[in-house]
C-alpha atoms as a PDB file:
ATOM      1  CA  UNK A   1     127.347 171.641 134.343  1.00  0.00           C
ATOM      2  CA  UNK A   2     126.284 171.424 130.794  1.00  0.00           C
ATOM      3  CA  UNK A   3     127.483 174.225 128.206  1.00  0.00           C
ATOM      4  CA  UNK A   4     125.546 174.565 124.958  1.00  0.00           C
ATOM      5  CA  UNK A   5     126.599 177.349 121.770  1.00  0.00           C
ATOM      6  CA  UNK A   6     123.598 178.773 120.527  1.00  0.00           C
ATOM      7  CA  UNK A   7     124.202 180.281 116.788  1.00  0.00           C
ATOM      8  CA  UNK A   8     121.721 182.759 115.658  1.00  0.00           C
ATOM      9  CA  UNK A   9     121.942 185.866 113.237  1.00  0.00           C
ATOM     10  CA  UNK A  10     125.345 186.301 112.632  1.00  0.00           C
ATOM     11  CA  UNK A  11     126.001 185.650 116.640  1.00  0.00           C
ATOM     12  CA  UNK A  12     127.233 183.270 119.104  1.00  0.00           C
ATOM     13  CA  UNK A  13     126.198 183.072 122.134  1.00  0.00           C
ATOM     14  CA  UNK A  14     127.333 180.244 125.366  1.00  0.00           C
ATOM     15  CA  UNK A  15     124.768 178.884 127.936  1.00  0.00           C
ATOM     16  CA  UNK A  16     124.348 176.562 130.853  1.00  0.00           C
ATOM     17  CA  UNK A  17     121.530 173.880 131.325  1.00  0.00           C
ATOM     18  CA  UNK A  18     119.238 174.641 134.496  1.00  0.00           C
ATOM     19  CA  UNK A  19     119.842 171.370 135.574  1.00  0.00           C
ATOM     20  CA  UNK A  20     119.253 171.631 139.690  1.00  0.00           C
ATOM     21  CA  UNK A  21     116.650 173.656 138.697  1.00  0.00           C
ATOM     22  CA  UNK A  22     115.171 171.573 135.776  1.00  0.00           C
ATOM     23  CA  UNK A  23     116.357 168.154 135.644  1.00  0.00           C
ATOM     24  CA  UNK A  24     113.374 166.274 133.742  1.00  0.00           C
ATOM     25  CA  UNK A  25     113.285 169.261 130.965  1.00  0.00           C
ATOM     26  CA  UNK A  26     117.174 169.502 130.650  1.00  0.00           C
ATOM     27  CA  UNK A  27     117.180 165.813 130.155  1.00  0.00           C
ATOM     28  CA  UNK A  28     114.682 165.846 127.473  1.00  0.00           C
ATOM     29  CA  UNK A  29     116.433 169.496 125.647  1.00  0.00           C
ATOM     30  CA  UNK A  30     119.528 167.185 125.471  1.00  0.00           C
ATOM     31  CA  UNK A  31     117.810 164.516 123.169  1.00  0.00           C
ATOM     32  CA  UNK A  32     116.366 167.180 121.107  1.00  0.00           C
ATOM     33  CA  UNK A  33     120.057 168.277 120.288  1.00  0.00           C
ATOM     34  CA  UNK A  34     121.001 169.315 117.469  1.00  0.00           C
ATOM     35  CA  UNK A  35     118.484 172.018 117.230  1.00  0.00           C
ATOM     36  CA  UNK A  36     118.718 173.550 113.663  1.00  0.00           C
ATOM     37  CA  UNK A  37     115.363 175.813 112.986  1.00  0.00           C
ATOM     38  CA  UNK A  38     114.905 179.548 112.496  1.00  0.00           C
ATOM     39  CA  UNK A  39     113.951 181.696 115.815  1.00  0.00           C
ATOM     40  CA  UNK A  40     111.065 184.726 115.040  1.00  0.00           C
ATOM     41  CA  UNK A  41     110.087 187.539 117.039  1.00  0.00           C
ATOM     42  CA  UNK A  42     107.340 186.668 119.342  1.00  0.00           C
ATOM     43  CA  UNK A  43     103.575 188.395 118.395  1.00  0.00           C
ATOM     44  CA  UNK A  44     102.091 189.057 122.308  1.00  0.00           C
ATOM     45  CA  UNK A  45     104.977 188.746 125.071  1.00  0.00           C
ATOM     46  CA  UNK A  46     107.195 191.759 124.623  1.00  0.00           C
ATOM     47  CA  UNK A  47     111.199 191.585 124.144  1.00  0.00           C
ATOM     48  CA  UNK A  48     111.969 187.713 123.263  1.00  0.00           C
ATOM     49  CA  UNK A  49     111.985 185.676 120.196  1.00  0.00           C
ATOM     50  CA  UNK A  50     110.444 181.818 120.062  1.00  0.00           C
ATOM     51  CA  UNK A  51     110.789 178.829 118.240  1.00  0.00           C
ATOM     52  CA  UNK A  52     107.176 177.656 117.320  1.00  0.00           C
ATOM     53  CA  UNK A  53     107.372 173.476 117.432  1.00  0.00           C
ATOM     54  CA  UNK A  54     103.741 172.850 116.661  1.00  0.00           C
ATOM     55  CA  UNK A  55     102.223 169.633 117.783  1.00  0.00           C
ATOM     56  CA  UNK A  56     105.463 168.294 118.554  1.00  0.00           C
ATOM     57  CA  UNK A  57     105.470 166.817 122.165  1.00  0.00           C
ATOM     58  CA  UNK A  58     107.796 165.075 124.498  1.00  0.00           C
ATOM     59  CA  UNK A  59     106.853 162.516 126.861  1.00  0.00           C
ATOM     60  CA  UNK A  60     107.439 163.385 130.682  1.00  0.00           C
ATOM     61  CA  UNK A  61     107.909 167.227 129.416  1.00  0.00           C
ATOM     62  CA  UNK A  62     106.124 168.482 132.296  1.00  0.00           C
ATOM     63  CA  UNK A  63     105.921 171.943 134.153  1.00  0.00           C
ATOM     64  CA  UNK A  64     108.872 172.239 135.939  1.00  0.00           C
ATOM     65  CA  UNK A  65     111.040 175.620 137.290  1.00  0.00           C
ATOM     66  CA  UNK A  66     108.155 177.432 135.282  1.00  0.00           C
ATOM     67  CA  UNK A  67     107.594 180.944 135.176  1.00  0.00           C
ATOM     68  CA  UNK A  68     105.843 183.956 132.552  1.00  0.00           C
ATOM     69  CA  UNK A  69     108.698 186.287 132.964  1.00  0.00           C
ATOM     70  CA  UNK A  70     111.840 185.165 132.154  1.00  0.00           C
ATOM     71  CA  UNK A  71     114.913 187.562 132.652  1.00  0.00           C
ATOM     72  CA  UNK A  72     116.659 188.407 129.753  1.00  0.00           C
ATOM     73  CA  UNK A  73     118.666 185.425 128.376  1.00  0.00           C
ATOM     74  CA  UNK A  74     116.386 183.070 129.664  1.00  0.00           C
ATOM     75  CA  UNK A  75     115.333 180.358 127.532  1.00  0.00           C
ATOM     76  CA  UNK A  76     112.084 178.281 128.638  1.00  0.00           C
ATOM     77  CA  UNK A  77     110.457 175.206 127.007  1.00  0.00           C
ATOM     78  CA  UNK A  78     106.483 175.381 127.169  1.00  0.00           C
ATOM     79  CA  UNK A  79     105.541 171.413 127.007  1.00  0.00           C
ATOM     80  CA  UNK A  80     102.092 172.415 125.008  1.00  0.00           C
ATOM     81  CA  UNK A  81      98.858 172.458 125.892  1.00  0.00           C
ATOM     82  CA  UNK A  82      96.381 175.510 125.833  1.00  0.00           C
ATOM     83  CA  UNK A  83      98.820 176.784 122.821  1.00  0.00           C
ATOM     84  CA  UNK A  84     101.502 174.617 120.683  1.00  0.00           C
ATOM     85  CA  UNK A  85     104.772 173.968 122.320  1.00  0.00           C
ATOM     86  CA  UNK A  86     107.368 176.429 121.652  1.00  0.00           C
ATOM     87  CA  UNK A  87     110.629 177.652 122.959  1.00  0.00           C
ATOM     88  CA  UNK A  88     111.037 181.330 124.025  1.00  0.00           C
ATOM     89  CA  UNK A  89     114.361 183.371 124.633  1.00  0.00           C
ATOM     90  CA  UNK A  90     113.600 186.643 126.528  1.00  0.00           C
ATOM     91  CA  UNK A  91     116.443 189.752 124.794  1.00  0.00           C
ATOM     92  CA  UNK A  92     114.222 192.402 127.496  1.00  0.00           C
ATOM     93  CA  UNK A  93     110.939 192.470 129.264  1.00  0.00           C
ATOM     94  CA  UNK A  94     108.925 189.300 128.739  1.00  0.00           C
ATOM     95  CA  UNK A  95     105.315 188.683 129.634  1.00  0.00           C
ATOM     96  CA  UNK A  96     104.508 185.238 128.323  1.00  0.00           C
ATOM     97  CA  UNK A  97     101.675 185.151 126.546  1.00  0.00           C
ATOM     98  CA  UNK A  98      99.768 183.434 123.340  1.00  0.00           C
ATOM     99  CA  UNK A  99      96.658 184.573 121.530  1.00  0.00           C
ATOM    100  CA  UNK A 100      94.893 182.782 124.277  1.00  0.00           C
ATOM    101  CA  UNK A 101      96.435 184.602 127.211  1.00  0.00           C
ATOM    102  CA  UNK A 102      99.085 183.918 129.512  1.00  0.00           C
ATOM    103  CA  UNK A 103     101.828 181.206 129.515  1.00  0.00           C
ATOM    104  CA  UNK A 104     104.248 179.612 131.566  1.00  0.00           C
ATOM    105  CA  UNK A 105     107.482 177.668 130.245  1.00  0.00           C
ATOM    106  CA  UNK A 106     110.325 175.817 131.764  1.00  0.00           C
ATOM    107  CA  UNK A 107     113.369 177.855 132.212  1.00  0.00           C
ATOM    108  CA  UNK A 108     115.937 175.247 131.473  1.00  0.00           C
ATOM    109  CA  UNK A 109     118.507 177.173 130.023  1.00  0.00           C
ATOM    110  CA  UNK A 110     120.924 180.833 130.536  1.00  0.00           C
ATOM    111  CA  UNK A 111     122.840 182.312 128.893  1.00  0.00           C
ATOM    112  CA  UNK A 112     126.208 183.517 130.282  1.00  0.00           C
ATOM    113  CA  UNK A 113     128.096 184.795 127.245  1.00  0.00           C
ATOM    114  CA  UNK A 114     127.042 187.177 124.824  1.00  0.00           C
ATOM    115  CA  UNK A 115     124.841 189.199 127.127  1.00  0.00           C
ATOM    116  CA  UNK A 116     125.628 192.246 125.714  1.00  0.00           C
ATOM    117  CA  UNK A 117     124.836 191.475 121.924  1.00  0.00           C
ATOM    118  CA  UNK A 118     121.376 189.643 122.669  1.00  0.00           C
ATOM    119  CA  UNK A 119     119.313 192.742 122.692  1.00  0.00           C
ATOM    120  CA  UNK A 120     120.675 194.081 119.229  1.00  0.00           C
ATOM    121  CA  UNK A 121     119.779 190.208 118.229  1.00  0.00           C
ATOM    122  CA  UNK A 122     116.168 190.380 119.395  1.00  0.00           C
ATOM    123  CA  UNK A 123     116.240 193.964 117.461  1.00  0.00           C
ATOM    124  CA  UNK A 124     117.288 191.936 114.089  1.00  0.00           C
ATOM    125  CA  UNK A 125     114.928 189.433 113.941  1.00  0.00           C
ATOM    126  CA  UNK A 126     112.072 192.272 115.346  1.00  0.00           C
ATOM    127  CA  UNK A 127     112.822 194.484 112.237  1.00  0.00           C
ATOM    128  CA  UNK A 128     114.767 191.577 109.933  1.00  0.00           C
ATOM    129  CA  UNK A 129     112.555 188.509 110.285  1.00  0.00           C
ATOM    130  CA  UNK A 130     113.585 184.924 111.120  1.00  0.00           C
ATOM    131  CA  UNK A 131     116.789 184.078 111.992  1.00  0.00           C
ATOM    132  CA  UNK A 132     118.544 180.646 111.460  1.00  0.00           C
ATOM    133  CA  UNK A 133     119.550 179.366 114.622  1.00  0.00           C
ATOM    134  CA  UNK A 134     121.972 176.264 115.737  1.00  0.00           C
ATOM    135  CA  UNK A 135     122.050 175.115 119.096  1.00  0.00           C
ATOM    136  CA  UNK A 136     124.249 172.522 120.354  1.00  0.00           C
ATOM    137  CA  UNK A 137     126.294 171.299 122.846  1.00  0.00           C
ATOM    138  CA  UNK A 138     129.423 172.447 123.334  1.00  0.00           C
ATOM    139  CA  UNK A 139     130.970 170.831 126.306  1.00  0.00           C
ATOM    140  CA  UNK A 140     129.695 168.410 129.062  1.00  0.00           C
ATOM    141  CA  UNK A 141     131.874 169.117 132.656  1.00  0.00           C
END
């Protein structure tokens, strides 16, 4: 199992890879690490925040464990495509969506401590603005 810190806001927050679940994406989020960007509210899906990566693509990043509505502390990958690729962390009720309608991302990634301070996170960066955010691994087992 493979632990990663996230850092965002003022918070820290622990989280497990997907990796039964999402082996090709996990593999390719590990060779992205470090990750040190800023994290915005999202505009159309309801309670989660994203990390917009543009035209940025990986190779084999492919759908995979995909879904539009992540639980809260779900974090899923969407390869690109119809919209730019992007990360998305659901604090609440999330309905994945762009300006061009609905999404689907990767869920390669939970979190499994910190729970309890994501929403008020999600509530920062909602009435705040962007928040830096670090994420990293912390521990390989």
């Amino acid at each position: 199992m493979t632990k990663v810190r996230i850092i965002c806001g003022g918070e820290q927050f622990s989280a497990v890879l997907e990796e039964e679940l999402a082996p090709k994406t996990c593999a390719i989020f590990k060779k992205m690490l470090p990750i040190k960007n800023q994290i915005i509210h999202v505009r159309w899906s309801g309670e989660g925040m994203w990390i917009p990566m543009g035209d940025t693509r990986w190779e084999g990043l492919t759908y995979e464990n995909h879904t539009s509505y992540p639980t809260k502390g779900e974090m899923l990958i969407y390869p690109g495509g119809i919209s730019e690729m992007e990360m998305i962390l659901a604090y609440g009720s999330v309905h994945f969506a762009s300006k061009v309608g609905q999404l689907a991302g990767n869920h390669f990634l939970t979190i499994t401590d910190g729970l309890d301070r994501l929403y008020s996170l999600g509530r920062k960066c909602l009435y705040e603005g962007a928040q830096p955010i670090t994420i990293e691994l912390e521990a390989a087992f």
